[in-house]
Protein backbone atom coordinates (compact mmCIF):
# COMPACT_ATOMS: atom_id res chain seq x y z
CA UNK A 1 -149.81 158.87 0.15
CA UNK A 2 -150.38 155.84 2.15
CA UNK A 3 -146.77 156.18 3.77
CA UNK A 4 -146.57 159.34 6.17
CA UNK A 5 -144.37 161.55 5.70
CA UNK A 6 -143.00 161.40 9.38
CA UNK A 7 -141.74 158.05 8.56
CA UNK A 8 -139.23 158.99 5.82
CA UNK A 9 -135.89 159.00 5.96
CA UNK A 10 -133.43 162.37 5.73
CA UNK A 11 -133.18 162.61 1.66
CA UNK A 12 -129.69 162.71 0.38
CA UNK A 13 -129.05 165.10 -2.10
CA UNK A 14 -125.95 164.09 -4.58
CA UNK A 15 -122.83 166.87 -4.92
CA UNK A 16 -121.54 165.59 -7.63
CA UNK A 17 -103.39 154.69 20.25
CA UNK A 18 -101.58 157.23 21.73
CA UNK A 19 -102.21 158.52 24.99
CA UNK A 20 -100.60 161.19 26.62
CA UNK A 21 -99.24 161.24 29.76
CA UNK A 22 -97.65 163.22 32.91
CA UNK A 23 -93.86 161.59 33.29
CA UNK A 24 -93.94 160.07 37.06
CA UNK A 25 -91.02 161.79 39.10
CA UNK A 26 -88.20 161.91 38.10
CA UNK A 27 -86.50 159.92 41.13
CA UNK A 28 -88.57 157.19 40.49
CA UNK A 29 -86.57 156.43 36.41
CA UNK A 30 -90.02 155.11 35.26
CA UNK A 31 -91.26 155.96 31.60
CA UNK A 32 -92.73 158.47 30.28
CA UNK A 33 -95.56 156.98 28.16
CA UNK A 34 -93.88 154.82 25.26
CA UNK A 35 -96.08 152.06 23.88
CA UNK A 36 -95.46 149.69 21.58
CA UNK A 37 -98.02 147.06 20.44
CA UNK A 38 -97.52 143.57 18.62
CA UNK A 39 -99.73 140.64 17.67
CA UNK A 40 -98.71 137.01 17.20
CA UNK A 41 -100.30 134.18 17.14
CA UNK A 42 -101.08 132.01 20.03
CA UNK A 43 -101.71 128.76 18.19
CA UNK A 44 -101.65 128.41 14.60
CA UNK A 45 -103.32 125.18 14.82
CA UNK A 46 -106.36 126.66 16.80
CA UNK A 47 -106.17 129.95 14.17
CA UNK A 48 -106.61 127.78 10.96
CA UNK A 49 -109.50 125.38 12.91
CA UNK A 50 -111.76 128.41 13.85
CA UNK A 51 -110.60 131.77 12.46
CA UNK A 52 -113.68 133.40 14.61
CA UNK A 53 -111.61 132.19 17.50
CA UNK A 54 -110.15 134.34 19.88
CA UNK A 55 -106.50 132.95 19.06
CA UNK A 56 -104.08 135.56 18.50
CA UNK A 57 -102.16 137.60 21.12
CA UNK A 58 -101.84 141.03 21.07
CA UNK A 59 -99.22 142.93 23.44
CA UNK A 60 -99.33 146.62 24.71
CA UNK A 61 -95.67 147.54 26.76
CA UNK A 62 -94.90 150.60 28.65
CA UNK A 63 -91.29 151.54 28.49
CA UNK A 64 -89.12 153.55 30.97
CA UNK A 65 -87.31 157.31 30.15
CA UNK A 66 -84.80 155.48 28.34
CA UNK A 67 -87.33 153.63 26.17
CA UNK A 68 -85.19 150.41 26.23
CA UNK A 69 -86.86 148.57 29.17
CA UNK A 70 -90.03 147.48 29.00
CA UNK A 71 -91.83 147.53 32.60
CA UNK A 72 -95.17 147.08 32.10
CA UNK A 73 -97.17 145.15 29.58
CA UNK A 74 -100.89 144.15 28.85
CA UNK A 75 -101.08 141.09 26.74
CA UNK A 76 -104.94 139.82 25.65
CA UNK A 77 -106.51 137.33 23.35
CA UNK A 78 -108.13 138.34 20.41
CA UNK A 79 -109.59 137.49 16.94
CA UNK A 80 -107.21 136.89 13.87
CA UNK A 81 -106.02 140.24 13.29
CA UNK A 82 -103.17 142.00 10.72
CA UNK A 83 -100.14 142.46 13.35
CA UNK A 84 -100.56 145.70 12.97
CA UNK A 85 -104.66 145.43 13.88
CA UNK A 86 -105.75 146.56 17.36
CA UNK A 87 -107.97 144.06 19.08
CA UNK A 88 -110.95 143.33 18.48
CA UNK A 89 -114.07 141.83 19.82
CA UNK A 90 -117.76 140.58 19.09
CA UNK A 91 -120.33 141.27 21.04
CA UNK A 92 -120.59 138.07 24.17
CA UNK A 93 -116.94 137.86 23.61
CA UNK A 94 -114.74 137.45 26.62
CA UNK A 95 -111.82 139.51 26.96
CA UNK A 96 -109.10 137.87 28.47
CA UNK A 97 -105.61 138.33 29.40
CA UNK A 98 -103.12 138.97 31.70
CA UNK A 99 -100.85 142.38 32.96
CA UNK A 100 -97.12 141.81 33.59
CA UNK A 101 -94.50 143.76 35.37
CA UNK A 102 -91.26 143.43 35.09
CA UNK A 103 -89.18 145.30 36.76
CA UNK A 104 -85.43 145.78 37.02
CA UNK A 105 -83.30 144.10 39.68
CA UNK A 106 -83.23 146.89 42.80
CA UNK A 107 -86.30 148.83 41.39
CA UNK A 108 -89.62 149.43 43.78
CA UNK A 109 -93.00 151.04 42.46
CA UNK A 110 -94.73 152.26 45.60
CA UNK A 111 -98.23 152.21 44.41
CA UNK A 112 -101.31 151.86 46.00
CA UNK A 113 -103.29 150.16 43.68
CA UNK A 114 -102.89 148.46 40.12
CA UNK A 115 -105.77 148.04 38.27
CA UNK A 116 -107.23 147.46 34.47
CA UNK A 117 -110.25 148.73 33.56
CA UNK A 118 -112.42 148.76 30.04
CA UNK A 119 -113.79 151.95 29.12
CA UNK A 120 -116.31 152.75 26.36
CA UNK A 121 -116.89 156.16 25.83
CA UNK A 122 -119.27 158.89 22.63
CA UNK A 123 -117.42 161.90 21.73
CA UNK A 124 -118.90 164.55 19.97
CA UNK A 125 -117.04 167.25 17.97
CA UNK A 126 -115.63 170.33 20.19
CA UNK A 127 -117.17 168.56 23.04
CA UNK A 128 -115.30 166.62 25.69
CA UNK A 129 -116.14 162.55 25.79
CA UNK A 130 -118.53 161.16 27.69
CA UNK A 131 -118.27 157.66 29.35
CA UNK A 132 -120.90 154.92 29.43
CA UNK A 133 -118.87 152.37 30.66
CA UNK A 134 -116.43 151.98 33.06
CA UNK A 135 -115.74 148.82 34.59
CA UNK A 136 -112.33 148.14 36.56
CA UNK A 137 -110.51 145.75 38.11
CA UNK A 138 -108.34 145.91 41.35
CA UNK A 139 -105.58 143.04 40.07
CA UNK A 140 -103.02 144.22 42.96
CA UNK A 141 -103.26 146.36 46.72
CA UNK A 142 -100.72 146.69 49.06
CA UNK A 143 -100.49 144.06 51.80
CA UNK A 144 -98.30 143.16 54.30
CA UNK A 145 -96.71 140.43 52.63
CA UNK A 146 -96.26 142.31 49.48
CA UNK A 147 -96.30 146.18 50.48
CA UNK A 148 -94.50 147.72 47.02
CA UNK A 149 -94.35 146.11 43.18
CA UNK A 150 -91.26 144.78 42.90
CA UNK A 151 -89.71 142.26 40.24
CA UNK A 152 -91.18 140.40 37.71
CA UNK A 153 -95.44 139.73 38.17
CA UNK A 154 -98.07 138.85 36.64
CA UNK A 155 -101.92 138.95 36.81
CA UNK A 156 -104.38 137.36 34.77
CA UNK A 157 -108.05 138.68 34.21
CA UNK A 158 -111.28 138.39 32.09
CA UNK A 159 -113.42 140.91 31.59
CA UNK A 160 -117.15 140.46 29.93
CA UNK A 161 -118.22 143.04 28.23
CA UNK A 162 -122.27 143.85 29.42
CA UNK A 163 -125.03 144.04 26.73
CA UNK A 164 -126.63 147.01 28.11
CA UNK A 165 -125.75 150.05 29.94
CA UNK A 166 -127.70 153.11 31.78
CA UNK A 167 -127.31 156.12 30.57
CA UNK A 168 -128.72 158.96 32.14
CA UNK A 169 -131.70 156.41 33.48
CA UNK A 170 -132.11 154.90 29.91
CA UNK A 171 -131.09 151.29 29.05
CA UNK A 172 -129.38 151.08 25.70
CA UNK A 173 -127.52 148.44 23.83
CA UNK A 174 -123.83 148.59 23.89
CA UNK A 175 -122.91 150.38 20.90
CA UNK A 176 -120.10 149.38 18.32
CA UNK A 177 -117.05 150.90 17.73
CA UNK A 178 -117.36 154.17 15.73
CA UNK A 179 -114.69 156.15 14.77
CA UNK A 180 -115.22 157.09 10.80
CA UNK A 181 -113.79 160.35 9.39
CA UNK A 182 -115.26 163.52 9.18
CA UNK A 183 -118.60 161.98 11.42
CA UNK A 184 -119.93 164.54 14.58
CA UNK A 185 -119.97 161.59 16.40
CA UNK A 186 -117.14 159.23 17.47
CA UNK A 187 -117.53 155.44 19.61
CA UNK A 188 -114.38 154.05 21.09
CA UNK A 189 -113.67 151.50 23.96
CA UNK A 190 -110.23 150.99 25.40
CA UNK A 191 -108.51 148.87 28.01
CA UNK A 192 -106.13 150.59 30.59
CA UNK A 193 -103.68 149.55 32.93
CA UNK A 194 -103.46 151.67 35.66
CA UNK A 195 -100.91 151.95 38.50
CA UNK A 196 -102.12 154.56 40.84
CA UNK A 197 -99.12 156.28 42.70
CA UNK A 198 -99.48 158.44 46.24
CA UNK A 199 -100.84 162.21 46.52
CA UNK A 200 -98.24 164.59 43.88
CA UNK A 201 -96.97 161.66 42.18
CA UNK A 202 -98.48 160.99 38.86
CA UNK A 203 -100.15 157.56 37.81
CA UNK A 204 -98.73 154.97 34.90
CA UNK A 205 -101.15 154.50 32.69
CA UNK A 206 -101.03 151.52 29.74
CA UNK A 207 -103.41 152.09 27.50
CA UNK A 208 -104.86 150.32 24.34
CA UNK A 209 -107.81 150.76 22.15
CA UNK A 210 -110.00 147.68 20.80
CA UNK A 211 -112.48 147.59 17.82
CA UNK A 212 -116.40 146.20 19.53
CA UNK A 213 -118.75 144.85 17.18
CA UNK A 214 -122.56 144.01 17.13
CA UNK A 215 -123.80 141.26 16.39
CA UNK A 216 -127.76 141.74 15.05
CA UNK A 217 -128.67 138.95 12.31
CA UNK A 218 -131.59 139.63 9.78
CA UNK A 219 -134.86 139.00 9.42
CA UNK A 220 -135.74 135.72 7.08
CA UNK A 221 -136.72 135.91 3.24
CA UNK A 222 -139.82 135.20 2.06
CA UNK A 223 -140.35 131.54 1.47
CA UNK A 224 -140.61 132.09 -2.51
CA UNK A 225 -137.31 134.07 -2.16
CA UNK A 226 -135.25 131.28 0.26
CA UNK A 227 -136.60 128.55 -2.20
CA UNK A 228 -135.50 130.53 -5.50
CA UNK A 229 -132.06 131.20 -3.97
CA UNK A 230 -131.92 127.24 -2.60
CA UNK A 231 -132.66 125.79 -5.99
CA UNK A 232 -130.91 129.08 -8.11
CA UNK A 233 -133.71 130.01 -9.78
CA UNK A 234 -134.69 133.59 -10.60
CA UNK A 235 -135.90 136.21 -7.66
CA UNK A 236 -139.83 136.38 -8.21
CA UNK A 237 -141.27 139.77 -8.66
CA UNK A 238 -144.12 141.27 -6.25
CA UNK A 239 -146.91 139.87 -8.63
CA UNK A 240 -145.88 136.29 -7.61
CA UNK A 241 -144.21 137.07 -3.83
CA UNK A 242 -145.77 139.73 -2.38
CA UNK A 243 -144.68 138.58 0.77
CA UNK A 244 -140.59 139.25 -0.49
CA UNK A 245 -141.40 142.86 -1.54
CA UNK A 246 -142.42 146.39 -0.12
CA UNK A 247 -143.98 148.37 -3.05
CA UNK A 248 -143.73 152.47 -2.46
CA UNK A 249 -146.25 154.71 -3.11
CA UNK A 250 -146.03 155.88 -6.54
CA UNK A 251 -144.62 159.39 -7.31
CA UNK A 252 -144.82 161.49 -10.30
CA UNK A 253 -142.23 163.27 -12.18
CA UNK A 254 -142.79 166.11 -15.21
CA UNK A 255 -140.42 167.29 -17.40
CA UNK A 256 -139.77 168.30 -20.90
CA UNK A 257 -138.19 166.62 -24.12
CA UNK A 258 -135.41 168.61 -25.96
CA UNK A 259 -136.52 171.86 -24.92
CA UNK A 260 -140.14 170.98 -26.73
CA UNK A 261 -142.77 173.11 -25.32
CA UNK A 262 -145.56 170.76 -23.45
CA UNK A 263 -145.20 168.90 -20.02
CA UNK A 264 -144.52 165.02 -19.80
CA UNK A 265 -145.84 163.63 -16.82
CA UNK A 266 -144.01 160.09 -15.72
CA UNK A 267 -144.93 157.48 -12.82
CA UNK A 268 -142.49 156.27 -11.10
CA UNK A 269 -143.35 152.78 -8.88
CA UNK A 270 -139.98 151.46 -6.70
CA UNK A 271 -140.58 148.29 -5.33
CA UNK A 272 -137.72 146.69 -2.73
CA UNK A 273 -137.00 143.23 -1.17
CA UNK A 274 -138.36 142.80 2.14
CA UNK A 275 -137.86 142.24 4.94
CA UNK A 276 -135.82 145.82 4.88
CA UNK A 277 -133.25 144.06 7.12
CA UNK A 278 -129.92 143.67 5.04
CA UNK A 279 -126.78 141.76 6.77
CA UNK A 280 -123.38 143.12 5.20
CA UNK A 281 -122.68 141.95 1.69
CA UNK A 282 -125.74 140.89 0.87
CA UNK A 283 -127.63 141.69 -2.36
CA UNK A 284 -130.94 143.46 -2.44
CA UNK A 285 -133.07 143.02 -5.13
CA UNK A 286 -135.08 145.74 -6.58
CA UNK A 287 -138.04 146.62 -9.36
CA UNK A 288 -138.54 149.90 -10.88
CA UNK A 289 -141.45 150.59 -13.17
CA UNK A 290 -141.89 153.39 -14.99
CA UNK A 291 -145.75 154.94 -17.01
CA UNK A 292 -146.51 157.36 -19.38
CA UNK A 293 -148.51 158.09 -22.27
CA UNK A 294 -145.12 159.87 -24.08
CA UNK A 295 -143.25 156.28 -24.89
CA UNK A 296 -140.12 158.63 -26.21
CA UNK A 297 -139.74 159.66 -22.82
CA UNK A 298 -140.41 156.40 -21.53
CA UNK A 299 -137.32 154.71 -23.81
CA UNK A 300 -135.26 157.96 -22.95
CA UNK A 301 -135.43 157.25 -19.54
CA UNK A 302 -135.65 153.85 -19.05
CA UNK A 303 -132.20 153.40 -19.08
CA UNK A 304 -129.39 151.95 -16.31
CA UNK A 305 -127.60 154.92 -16.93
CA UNK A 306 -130.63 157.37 -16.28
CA UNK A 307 -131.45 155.99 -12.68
CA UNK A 308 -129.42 156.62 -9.58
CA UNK A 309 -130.31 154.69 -6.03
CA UNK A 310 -127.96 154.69 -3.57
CA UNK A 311 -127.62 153.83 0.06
CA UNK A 312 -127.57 156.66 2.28
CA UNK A 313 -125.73 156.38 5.78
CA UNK A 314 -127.23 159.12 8.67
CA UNK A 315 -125.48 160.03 11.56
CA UNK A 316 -128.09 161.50 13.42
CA UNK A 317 -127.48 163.51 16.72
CA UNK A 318 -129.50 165.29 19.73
CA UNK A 319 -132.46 164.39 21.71
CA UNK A 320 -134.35 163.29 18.30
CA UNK A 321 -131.56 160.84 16.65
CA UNK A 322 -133.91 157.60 17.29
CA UNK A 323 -137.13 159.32 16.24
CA UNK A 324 -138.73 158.16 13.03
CA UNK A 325 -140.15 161.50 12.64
CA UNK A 326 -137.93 163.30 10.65
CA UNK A 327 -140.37 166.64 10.95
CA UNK A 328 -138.80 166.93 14.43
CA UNK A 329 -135.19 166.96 13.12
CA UNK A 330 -132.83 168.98 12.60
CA UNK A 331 -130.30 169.64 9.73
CA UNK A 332 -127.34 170.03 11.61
CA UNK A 333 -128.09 167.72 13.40
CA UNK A 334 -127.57 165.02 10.66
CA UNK A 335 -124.93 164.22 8.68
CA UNK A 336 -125.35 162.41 5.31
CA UNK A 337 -123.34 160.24 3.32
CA UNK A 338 -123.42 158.41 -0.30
CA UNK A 339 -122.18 154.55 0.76
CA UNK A 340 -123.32 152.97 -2.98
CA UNK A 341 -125.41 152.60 -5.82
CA UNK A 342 -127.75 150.00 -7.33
CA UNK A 343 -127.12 149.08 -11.04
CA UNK A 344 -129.98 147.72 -13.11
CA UNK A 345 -130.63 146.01 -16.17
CA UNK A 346 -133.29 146.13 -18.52
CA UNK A 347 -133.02 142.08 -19.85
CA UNK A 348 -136.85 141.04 -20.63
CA UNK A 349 -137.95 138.73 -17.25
CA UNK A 350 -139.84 135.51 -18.60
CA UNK A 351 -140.33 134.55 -14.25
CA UNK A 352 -143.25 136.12 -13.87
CA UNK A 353 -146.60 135.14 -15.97
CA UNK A 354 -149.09 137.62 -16.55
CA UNK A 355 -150.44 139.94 -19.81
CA UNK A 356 -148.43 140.86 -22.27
CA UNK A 357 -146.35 144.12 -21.09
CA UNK A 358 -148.20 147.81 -21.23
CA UNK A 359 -146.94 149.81 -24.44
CA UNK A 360 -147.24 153.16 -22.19
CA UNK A 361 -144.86 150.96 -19.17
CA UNK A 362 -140.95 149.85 -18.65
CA UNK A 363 -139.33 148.05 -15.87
CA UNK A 364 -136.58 147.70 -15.11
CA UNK A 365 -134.71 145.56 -12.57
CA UNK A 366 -131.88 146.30 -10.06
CA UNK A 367 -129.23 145.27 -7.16
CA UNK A 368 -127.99 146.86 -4.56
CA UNK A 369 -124.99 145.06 -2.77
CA UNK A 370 -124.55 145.85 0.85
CA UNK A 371 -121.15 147.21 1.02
CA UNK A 372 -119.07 145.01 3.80
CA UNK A 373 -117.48 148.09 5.05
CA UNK A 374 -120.41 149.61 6.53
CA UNK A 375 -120.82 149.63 10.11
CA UNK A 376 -124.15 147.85 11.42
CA UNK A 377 -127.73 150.21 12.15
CA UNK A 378 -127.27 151.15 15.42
CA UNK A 379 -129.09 153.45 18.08
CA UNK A 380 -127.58 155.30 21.29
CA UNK A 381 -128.33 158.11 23.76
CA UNK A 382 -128.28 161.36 21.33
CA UNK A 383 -126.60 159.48 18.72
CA UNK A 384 -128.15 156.83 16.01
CA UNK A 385 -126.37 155.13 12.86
CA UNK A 386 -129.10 154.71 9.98
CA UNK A 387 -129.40 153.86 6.48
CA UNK A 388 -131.80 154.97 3.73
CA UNK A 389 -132.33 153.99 0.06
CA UNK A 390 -132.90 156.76 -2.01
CA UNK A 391 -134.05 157.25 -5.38
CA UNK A 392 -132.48 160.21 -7.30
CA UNK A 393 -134.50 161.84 -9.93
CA UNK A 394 -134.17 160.63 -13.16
CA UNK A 395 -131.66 161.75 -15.54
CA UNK A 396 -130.71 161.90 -19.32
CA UNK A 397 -129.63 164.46 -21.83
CA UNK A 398 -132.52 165.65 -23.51
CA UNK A 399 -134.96 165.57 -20.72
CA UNK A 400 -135.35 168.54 -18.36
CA UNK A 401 -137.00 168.43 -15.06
CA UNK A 402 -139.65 170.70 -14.47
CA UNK A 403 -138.40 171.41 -10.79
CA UNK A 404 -134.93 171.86 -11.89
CA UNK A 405 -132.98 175.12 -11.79
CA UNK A 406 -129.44 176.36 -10.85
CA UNK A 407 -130.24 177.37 -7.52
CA UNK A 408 -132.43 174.93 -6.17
CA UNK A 409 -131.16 170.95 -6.13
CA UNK A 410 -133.62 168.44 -7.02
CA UNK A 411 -135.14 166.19 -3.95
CA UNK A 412 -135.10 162.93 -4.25
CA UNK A 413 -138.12 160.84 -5.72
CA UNK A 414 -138.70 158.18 -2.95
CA UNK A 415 -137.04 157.38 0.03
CA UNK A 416 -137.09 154.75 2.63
CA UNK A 417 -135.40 153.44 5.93
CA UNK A 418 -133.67 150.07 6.01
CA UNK A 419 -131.62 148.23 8.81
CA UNK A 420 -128.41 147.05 8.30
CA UNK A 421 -127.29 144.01 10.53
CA UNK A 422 -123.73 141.98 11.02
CA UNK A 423 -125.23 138.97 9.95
CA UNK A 424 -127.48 137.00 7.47
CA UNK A 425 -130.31 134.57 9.20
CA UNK A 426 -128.97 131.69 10.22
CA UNK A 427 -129.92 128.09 8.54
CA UNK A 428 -131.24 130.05 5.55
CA UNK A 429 -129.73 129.43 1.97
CA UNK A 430 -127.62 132.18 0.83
CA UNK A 431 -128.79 135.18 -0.68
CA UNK A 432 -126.88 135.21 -4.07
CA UNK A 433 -126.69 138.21 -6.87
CA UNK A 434 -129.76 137.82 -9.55
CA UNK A 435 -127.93 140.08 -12.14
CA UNK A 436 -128.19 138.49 -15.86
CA UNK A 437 -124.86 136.13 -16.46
CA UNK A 438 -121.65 138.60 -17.18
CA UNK A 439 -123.54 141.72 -16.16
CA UNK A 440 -120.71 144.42 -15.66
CA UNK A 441 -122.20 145.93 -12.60
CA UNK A 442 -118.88 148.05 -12.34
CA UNK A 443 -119.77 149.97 -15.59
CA UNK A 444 -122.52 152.17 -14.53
CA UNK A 445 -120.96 152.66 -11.13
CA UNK A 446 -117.84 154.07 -12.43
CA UNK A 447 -119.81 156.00 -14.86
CA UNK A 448 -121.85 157.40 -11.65
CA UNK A 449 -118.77 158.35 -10.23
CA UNK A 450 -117.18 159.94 -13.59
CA UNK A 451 -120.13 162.52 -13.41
CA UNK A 452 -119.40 163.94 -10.13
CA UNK A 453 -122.09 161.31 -7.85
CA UNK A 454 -119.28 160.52 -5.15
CA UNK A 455 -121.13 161.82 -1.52
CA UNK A 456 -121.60 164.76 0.53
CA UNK A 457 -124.47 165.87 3.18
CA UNK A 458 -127.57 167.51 3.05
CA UNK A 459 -130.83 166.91 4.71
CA UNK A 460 -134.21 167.13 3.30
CA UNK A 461 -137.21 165.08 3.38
CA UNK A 462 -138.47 163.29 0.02
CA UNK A 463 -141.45 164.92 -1.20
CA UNK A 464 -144.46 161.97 -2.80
């Protein structure tokens, strides 16, 4: 093996803004915590001329005991959003806004202190959260011109958001928002108002949560693979741009055919697009070459249907979750999940010159499309986001494994880590799908899902 195996990725194996609140005292008729939260937008003129502009309001109110008067609201700027969308912000965004009281004719808050602050914070499951950042703002103190909150106010602020933070004398990036179901591991920032009250009075608190995003940008394409999407010519294989693909180690399978007596011995060669920087939605393009001296295996197997690659997202906690070597971790501490599959295609490439194709060889070639759900590669204190590509072992009735049995699932044939960014490289033509014209690419991933591929978790390391 020329890769080690500390450098592979966990192997997947297949299966088949409410916040609660003490009521102040009772003397004092202010709310228990009600919140209600609108957007609108500010400008439709600015909306439609940059729709990456921060141009739509979004409004957080805190309503008295009778939940009819709204004293206290939090109004910021934010990206086009649904109206029912919390906030949400890119990384080197500003946040900006502005708090508002409004209170009725005859009505006094004697605070000491109002305040907003923007809190980011990791929780882990059964444990209680842990803050990274907390930065506030005094917008309002007691003075002798204005010694109590009275009437109708308001504040304006901006906040910027830092890149890094220390954590526990470790300097990490800010991390993204992170709140997907059924993870260990949960990222969320929020912005709260605060009005903080005397000794055995309880504080007002107006809280809302906003969505933070990265923004990391990937790595540029060979120059072969920027000129063949620029002109919309076919993706070169590794033969012609080696410089646009990594080829893995090969790995050898064995099986039998029909339940024949005798062991057929397959190579398996994945080769896939470099750099292994993706940005969401992109396509990566992929070669898979199959040997053996048996060419009834080789035509049983070289099929779309027969191969399974997906993209693997890892949620990796503990002291370890931004080591490479996966010798060091531990299974519970990660937590695996199936986020797609590449299809293939087995249409005759004329791109690449060379000898007439090997009898005893197939190849096939593939696409994997970078789901735009995903949330961006990402690394924290005791808590990493990571992606793998992972090739299955090959399937088809009629051939048997040799490995296989009831007990014991198959581990994957290859494996390897890729990064997953927000963005693709700037001033570079745009990656485009290579797939032959009318290619149903939605066929063999419904058929994937039909026999029982849809996710789970597992950890184990590919074996080469």
């Amino acid at each position: 093996m020329s890769e080690t195996q500390s450098s592979n990725p966990p192997a997947f194996t297949s299966n088949g803004g409410a916040h609660s609140l003490a009521e102040p005292a009772a003397e004092e008729h202010l709310p228990s915590y009600q919140v209600s939260q609108t957007a609108s937008p500010i400008s439709t003129t600015v909306a439609h001329a940059n729709l990456n502009a921060l141009s739509t309001g979004h409004q957080s109110t805190l309503a008295d005991s009778s939940g009819k008067n709204k004293w206290l609201s939090l109004t910021v700027t934010t990206r086009p959003r649904k109206p029912q969308s919390l906030p949400q912000y890119w990384e080197g965004d500003i946040i900006k806004g502005q708090v508002e009281l409004d209170l009725r004719e005859g009505k006094t808050e004697n605070a000491k202190r109002l305040s907003i602050s923007v809190i980011g914070g990791t929780t882990l499951v059964g444990q209680p959260e842990s803050i990274f950042l907390n930065d506030a703002q005094t917008l309002w103190t007691p003075s002798p011109t204005s010694p109590k909150l009275q009437g109708k106010q308001t504040w304006p602020f901006e906040i910027t958001l830092p890149k890094q933070v220390d954590v526990k004398g470790s300097k990490y990036n800010l991390p993204p928002t992170f709140t997907v179901r059924g993870s260990p591991m949960h990222v969320d920032y929020k912005l709260v108002v605060q009005v903080k009250r005397g000794f055995f009075k309880s504080n007002a608190e107006l809280m809302t949560t906003f969505g933070y995003l990265v923004s990391t940008v990937a790595e540029p394409p060979s120059t072969l693979r920027q000129t063949a999407y620029r002109e919309g010519s076919a993706v070169l294989g590794p033969e012609v741009d080696p410089e646009g693909w990594k080829i893995l180690e090969p790995v050898k399978t064995t099986g039998s055919l029909f339940g024949q007596s005798g062991t057929v011995e397959i190579e398996v060669t994945l080769a896939i697009s470099k750099p292994l920087t993706y940005a969401l939605g992109s396509p990566v393009p992929l070669r898979l070459t199959l040997k053996s001296t048996n060419t009834t295996a080789l035509d049983l197997l070289a099929t779309p249907k027969s191969i399974r690659l997906e993209i693997v997202r890892s949620m990796i906690t503990g002291p370890d979750a931004a080591s490479n070597d996966t010798a060091s971790l531990k299974s519970e501490n990660v937590a695996s999940e199936n986020e797609g599959f590449a299809f293939w295609w087995d249409t005759p490439r004329t791109t690449d010159s060379g000898p007439p194709r090997d009898p005893n060889e197939r190849v096939l070639w593939g696409e994997l499309e970078i789901p735009l759900t995903l949330k961006p590669t990402f690394s924290f204190h005791q808590f990493s986001l990571r992606y793998s590509l992972i090739l299955q072992p090959l399937t088809a009735t009629g051939w048997h494994t040799a490995s296989y049995s009831k007990q014991k699932k198959l581990k994957p044939l290859l494996s390897e880590w890729v990064t997953i960014v927000s963005k693709p490289t700037p001033g570079m033509p745009k990656a485009r799908s290579d797939a032959p014209p009318g290619y149903d690419r939605t066929q063999q991933t419904n058929f994937l899902k039909s026999v029982g591929v849809r996710g789970g978790s597992g950890f184990c390391v590919a074996s080469r």
